[in-house]
Protein backbone atom coordinates (compact mmCIF):
# COMPACT_ATOMS: atom_id res chain seq x y z
CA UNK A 1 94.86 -71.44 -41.49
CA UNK A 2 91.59 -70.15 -41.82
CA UNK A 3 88.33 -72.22 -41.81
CA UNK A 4 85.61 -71.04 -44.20
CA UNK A 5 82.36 -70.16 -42.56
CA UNK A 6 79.30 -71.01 -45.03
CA UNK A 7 76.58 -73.10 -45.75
CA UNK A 8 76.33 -76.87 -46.18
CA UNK A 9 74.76 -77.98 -48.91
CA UNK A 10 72.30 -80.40 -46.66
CA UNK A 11 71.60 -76.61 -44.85
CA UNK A 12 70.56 -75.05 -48.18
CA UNK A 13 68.32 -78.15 -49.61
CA UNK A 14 66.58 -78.33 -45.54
CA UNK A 15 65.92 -74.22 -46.20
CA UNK A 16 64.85 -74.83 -49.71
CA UNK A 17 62.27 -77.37 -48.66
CA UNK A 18 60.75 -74.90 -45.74
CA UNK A 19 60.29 -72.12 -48.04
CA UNK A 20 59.08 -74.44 -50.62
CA UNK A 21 56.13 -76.07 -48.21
CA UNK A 22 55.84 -72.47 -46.94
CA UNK A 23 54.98 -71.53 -51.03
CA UNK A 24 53.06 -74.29 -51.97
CA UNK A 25 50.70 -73.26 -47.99
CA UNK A 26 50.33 -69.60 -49.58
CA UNK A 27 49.22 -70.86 -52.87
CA UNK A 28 46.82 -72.99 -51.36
CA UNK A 29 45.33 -70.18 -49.37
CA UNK A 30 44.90 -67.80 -52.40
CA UNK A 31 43.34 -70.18 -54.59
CA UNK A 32 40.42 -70.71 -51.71
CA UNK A 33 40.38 -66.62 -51.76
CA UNK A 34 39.88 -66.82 -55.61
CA UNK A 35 37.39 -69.49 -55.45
CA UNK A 36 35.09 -68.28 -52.86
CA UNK A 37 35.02 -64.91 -54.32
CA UNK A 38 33.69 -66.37 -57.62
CA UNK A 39 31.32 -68.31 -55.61
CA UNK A 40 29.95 -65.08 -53.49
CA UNK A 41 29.88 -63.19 -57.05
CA UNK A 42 27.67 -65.65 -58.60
CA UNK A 43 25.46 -66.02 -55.36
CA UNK A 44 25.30 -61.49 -55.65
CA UNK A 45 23.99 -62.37 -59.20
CA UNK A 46 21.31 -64.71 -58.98
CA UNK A 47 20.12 -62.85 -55.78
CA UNK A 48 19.70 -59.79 -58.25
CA UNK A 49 17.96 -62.26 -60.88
CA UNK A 50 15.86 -63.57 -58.14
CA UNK A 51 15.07 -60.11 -56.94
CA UNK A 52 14.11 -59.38 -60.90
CA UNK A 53 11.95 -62.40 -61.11
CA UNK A 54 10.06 -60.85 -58.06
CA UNK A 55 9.68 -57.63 -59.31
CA UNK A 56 8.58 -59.06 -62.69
CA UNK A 57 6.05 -60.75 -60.91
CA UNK A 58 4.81 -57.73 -58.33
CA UNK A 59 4.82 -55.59 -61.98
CA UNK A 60 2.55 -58.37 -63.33
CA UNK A 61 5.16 -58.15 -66.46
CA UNK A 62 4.23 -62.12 -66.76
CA UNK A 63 0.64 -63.65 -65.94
CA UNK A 64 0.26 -65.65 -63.22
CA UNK A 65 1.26 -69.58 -64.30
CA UNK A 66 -0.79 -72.25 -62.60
CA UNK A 67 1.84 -73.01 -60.29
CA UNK A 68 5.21 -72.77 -61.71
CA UNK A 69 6.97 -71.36 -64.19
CA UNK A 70 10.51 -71.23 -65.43
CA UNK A 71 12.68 -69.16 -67.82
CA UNK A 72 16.21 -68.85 -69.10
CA UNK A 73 18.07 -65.29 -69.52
CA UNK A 74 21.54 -64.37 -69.99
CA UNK A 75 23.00 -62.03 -67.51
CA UNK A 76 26.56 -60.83 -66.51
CA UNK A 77 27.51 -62.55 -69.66
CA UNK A 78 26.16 -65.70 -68.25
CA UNK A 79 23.40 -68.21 -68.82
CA UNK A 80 20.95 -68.69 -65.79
CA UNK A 81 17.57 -70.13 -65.36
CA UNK A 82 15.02 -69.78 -63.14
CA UNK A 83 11.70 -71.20 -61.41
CA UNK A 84 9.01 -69.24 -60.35
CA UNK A 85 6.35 -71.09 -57.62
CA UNK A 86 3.26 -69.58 -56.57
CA UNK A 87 1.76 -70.93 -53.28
CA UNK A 88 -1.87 -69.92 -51.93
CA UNK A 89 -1.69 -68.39 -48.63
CA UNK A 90 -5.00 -67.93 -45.52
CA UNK A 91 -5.71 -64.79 -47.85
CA UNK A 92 -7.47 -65.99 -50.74
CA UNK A 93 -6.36 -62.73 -52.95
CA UNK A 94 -2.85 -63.15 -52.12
CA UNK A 95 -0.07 -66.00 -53.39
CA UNK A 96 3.38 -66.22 -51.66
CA UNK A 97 6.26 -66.38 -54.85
CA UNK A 98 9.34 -68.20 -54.58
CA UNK A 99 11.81 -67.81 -57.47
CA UNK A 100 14.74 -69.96 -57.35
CA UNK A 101 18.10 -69.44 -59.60
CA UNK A 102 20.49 -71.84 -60.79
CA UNK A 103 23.60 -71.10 -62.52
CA UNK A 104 23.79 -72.62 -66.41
CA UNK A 105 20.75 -73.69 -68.94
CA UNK A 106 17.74 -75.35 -67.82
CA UNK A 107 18.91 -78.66 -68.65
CA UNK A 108 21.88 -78.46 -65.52
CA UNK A 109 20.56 -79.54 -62.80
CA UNK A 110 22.33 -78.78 -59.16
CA UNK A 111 20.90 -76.84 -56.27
CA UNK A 112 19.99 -73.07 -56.73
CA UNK A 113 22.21 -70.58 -55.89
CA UNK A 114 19.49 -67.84 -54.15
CA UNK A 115 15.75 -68.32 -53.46
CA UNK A 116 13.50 -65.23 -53.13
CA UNK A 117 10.37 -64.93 -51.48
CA UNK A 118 7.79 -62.37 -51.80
CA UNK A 119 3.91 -62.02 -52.01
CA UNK A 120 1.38 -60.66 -54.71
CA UNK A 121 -2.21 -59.99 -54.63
CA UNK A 122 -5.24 -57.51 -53.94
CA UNK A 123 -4.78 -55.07 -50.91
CA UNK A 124 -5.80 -55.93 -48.40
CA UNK A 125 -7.39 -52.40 -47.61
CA UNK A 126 -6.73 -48.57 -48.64
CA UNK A 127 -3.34 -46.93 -47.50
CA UNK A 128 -3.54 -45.44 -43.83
CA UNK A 129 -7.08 -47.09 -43.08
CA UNK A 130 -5.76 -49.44 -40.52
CA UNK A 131 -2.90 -49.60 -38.52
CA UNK A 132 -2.18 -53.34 -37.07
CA UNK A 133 -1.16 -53.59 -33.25
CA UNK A 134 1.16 -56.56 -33.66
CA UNK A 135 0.94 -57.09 -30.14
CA UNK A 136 -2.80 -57.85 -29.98
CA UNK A 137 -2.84 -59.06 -33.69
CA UNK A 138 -6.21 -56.80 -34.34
CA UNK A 139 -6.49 -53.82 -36.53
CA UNK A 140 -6.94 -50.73 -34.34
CA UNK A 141 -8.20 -47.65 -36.74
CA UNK A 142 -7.39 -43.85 -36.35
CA UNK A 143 -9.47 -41.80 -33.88
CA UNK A 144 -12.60 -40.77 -35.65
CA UNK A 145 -12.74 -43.59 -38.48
CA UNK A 146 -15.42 -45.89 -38.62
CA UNK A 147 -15.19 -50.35 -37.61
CA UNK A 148 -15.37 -52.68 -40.68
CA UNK A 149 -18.98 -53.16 -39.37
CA UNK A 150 -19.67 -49.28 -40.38
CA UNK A 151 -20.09 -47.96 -36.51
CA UNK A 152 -17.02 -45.68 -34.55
CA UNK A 153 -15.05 -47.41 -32.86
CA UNK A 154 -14.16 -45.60 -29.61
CA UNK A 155 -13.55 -48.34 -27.40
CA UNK A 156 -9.33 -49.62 -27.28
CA UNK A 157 -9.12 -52.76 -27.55
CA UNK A 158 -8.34 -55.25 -24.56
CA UNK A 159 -5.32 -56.21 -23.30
CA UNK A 160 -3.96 -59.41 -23.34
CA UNK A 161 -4.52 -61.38 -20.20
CA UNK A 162 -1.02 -62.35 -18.65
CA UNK A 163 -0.01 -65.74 -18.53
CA UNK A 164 1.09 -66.70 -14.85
CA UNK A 165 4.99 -67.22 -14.90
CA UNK A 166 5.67 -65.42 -17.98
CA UNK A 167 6.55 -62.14 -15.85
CA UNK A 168 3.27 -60.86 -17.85
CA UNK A 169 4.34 -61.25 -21.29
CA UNK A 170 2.23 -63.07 -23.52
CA UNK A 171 3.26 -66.80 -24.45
CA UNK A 172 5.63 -67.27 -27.70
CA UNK A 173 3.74 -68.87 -30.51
């Protein structure tokens, strides 16, 4: 007599349960794929708003507030809003500009999703007058040109005086 070679029906439900746990591991994983996608898309967009807000700024498109100002535009077929700061800086022409974006209308509140920062103002001189040695942190001007104070400058200026056991490099600040 033959004995028939097959599975048991405890076999089947144990191999059912691994592929189901197996299943429900892979769905898991996919739906944190799909969710921090849509969370890196809508950090891409308000970085571009932000970057907008900037621009608008830089463009003077809107005056300067007193120190804030917000707005509310739809983009990507969404609704975002935004806050614009304006901070003085050592340079009394100049203001540094933060613009912060948060997803939804301006009555959601939550933490922004990008923050750009830039600066606006008055130059600070004409193109190619002055090149900055950022190693000495004074302006050293092209051979020939005349000093702020209206005389040549022909003399380089000094070098920094090394600091003993900083194998001559200048201290970090």
């Amino acid at each position: 007599m033959r004995h028939a070679r097959g599975f048991t029906l405890v076999e089947v439900l144990v191999a059912l349960m691994v592929v189901a746990l197996g299943l429900a591991a892979l769905m898991v994983a996919v739906s944190g794929t799909a969710r921090s996608s849509g969370h890196l898309r809508d950090k891409t967009l308000a970085q571009w708003i932000a970057l907008n807000r900037l621009s608008e700024v830089r463009l003077n498109v809107n005056k300067f507030g007193q120190n804030t100002d917000t707005g509310e535009l739809d983009f990507a077929g969404r609704t975002w809003h935004y806050d614009t700061r304006y901070f003085d800086t050592t340079i009394a022409s100049m203001k540094r500009v933060v613009v912060r974006v948060y997803p939804g209308n301006a009555s959601a509140k939550g933490n922004p999703l990008a923050e750009s920062t830039g600066f606006h103002g008055a130059s600070l001189s004409q193109p190619g007058t002055a090149d900055v040695n950022w190693n000495q942190l004074t302006p050293t001007l092209p051979a020939g040109s005349t000093s702020t104070t209206g005389t040549p400058s022909t003399t380089p200026p000094a070098a920094p005086t090394p600091v003993p056991g900083t194998n001559g490099r200048p201290p970090l600040q």
